[in-house]
C-alpha atoms as a PDB file:
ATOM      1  CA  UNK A   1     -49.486  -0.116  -9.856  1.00  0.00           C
ATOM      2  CA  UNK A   2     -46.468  -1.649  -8.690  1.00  0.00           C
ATOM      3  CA  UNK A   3     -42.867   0.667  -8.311  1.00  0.00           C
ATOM      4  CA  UNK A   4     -39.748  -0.154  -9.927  1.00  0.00           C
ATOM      5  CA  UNK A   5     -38.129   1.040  -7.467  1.00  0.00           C
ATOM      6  CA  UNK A   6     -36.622  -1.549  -5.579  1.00  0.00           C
ATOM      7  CA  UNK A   7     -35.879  -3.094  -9.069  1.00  0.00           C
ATOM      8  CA  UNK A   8     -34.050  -0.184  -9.922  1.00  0.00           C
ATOM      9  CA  UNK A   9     -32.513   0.330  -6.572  1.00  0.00           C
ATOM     10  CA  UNK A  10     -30.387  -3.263  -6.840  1.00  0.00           C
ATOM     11  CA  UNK A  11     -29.078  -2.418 -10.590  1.00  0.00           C
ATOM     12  CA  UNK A  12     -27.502   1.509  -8.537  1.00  0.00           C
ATOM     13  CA  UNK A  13     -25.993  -1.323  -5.846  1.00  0.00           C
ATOM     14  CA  UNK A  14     -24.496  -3.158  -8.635  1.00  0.00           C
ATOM     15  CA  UNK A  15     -23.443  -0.597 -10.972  1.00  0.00           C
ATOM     16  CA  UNK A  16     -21.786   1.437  -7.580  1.00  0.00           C
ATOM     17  CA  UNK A  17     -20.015  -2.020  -6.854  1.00  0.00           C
ATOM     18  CA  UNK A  18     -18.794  -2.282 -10.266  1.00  0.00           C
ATOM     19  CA  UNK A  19     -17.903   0.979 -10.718  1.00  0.00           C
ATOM     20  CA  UNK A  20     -15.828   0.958  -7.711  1.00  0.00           C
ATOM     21  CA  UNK A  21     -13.863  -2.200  -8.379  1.00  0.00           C
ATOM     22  CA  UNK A  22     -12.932  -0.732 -11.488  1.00  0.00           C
ATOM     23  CA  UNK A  23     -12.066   3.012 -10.648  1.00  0.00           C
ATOM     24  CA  UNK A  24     -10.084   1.998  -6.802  1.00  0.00           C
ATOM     25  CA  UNK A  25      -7.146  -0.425  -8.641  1.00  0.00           C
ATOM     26  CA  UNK A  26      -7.112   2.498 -11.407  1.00  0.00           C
ATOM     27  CA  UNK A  27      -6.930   5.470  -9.106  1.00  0.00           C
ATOM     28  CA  UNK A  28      -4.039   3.542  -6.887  1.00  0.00           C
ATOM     29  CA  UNK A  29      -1.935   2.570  -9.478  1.00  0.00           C
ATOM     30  CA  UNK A  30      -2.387   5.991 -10.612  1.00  0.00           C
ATOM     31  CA  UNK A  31      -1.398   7.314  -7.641  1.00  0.00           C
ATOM     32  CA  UNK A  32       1.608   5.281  -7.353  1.00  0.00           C
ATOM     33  CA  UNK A  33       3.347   6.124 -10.384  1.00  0.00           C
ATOM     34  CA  UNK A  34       2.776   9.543  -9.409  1.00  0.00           C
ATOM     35  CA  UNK A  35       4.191   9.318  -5.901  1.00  0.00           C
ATOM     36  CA  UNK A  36       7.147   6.586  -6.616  1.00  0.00           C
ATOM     37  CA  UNK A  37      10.803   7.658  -6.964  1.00  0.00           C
ATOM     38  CA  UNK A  38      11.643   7.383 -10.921  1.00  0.00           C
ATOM     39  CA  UNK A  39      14.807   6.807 -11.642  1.00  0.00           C
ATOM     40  CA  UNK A  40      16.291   4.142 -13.812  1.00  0.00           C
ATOM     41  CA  UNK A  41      19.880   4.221 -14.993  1.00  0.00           C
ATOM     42  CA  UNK A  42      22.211   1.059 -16.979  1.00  0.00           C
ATOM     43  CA  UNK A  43      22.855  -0.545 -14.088  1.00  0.00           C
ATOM     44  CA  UNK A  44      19.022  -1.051 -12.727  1.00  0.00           C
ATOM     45  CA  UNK A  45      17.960  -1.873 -16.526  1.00  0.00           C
ATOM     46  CA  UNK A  46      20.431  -5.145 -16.372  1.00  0.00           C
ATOM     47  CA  UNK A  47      19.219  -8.365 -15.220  1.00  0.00           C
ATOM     48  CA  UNK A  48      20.234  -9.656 -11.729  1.00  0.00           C
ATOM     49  CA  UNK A  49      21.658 -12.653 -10.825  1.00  0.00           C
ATOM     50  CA  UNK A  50      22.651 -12.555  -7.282  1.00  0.00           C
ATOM     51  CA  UNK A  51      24.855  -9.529  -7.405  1.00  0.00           C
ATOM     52  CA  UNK A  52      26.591 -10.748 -10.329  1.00  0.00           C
ATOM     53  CA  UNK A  53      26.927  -9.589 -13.405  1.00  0.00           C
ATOM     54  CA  UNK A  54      25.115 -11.780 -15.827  1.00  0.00           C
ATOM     55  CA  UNK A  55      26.909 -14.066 -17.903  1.00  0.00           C
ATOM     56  CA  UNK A  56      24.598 -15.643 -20.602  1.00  0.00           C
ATOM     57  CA  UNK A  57      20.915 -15.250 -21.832  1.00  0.00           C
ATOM     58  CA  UNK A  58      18.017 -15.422 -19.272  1.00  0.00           C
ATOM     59  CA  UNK A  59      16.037 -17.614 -21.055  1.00  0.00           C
ATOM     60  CA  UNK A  60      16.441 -20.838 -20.530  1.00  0.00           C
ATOM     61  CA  UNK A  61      14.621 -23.588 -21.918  1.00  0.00           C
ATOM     62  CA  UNK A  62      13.312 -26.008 -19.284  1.00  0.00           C
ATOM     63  CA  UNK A  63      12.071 -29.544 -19.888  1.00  0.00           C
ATOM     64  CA  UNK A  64       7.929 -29.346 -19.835  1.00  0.00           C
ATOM     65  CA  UNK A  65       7.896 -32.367 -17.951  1.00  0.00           C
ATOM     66  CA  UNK A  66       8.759 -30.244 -14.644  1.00  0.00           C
ATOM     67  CA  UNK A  67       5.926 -27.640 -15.204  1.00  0.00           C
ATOM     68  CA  UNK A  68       3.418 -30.452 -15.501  1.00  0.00           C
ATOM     69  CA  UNK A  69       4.890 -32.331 -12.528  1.00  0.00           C
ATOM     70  CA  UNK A  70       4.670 -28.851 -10.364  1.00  0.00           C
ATOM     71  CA  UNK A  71       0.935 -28.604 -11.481  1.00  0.00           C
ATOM     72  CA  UNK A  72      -0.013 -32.547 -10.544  1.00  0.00           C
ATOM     73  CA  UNK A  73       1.371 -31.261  -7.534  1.00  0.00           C
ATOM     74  CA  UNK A  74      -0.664 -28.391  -6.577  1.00  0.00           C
ATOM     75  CA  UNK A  75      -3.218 -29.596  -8.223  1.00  0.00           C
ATOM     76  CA  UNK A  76      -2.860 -32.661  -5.453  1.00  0.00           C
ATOM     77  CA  UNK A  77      -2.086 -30.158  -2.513  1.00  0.00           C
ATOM     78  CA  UNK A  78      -5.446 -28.388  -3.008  1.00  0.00           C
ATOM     79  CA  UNK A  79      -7.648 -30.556  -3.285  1.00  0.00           C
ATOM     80  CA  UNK A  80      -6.568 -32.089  -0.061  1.00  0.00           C
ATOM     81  CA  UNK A  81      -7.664 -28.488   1.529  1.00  0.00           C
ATOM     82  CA  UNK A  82     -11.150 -29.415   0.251  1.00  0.00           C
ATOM     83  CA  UNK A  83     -10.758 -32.521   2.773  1.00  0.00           C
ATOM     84  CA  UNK A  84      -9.912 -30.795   5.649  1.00  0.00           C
ATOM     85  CA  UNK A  85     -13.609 -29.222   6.419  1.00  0.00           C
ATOM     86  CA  UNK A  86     -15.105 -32.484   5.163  1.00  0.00           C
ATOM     87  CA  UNK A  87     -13.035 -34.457   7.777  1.00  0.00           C
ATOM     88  CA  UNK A  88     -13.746 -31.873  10.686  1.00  0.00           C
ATOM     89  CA  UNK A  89     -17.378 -31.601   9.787  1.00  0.00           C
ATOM     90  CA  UNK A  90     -17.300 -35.702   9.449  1.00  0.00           C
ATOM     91  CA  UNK A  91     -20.145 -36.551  12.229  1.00  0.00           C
ATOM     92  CA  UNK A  92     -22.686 -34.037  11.393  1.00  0.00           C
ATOM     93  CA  UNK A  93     -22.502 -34.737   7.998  1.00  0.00           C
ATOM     94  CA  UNK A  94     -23.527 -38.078   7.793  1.00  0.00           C
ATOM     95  CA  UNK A  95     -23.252 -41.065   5.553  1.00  0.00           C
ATOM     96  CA  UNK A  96     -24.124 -39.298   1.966  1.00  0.00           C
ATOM     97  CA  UNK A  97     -21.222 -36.928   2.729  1.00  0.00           C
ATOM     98  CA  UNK A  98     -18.963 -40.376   3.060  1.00  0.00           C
ATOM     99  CA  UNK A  99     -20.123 -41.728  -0.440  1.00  0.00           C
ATOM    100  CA  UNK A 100     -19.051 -38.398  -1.946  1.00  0.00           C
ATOM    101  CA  UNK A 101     -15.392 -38.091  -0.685  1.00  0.00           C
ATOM    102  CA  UNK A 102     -15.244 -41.692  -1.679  1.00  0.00           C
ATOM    103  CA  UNK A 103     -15.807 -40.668  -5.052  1.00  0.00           C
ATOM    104  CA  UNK A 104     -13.904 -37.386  -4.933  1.00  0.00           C
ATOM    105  CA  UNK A 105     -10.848 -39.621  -3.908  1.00  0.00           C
ATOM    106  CA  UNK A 106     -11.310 -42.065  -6.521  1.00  0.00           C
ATOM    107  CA  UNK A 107     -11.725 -39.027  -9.018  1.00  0.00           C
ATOM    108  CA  UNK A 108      -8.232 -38.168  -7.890  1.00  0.00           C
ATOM    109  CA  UNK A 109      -7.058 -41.623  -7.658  1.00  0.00           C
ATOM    110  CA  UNK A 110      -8.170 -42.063 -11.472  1.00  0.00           C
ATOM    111  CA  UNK A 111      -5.864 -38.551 -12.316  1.00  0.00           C
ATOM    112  CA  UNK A 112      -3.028 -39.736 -10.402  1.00  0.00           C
ATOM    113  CA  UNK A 113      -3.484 -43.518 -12.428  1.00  0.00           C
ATOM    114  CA  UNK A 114      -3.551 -41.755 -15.986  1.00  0.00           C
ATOM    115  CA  UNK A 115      -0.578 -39.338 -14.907  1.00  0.00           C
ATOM    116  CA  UNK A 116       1.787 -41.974 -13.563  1.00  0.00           C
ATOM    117  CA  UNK A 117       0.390 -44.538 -16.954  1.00  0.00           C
ATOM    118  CA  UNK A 118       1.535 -41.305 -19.500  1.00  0.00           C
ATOM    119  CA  UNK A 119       4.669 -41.294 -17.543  1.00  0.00           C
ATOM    120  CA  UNK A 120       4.314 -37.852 -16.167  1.00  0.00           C
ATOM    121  CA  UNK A 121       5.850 -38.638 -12.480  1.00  0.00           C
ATOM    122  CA  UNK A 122       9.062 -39.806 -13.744  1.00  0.00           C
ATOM    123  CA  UNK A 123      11.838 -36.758 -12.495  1.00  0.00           C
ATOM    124  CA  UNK A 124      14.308 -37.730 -15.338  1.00  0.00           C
END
């Protein structure tokens, strides 16, 4: 008859692992709100503006088109980190490696088409 021992064994490595990441981010934050100076008065409630005193509402409504253009762009800027290693790593990996940055690129190519086509790019 086999043990279940080891079985057992991996689900106490997991559950210690799980209760840890949940109990370490408690018990700091915890701890910090215990330990931090607490003292809030008018002045630190206000909203700051560069040492001045504010002068009209901090919402402002901004034109979507620069939120999407600030995500095309880091979409853009990571995923040329994923061709860094590729291009390092170029020799040893051969011509299959090739045919899939080809089509990576063209993947991006084909975003950066239907972006600039729905008129996304345009600053004004």
């Amino acid at each position: 008859m086999e043990s279940l021992y080891p079985y057992w064994n991996n689900y106490l490595i997991v559950t210690a692992f799980l209760l840890l990441g949940l109990l370490l981010p408690a018990i700091a934050l915890t701890i910090g709100r215990l330990l931090r100076p607490h003292a809030p008065t008018q002045a630190k409630m206000t909203t700051y503006e560069s040492g001045i005193e504010p002068f009209h509402d901090s919402r402002i409504q901004f034109n979507v088109r620069y939120y999407i253009f600030a995500l095309l762009f880091v979409i853009f800027d990571v995923e040329t980190v994923f061709m860094y290693p590729w291009a390092v790593a170029y020799e040893k990996l051969g011509l299959f490696a090739l045919i899939e940055m080809l089509i990576f690129v063209v993947m991006l190519l084909i975003g950066l088409l239907y972006a600039w086509k729905k008129g996304v790019l345009k600053w004004t």
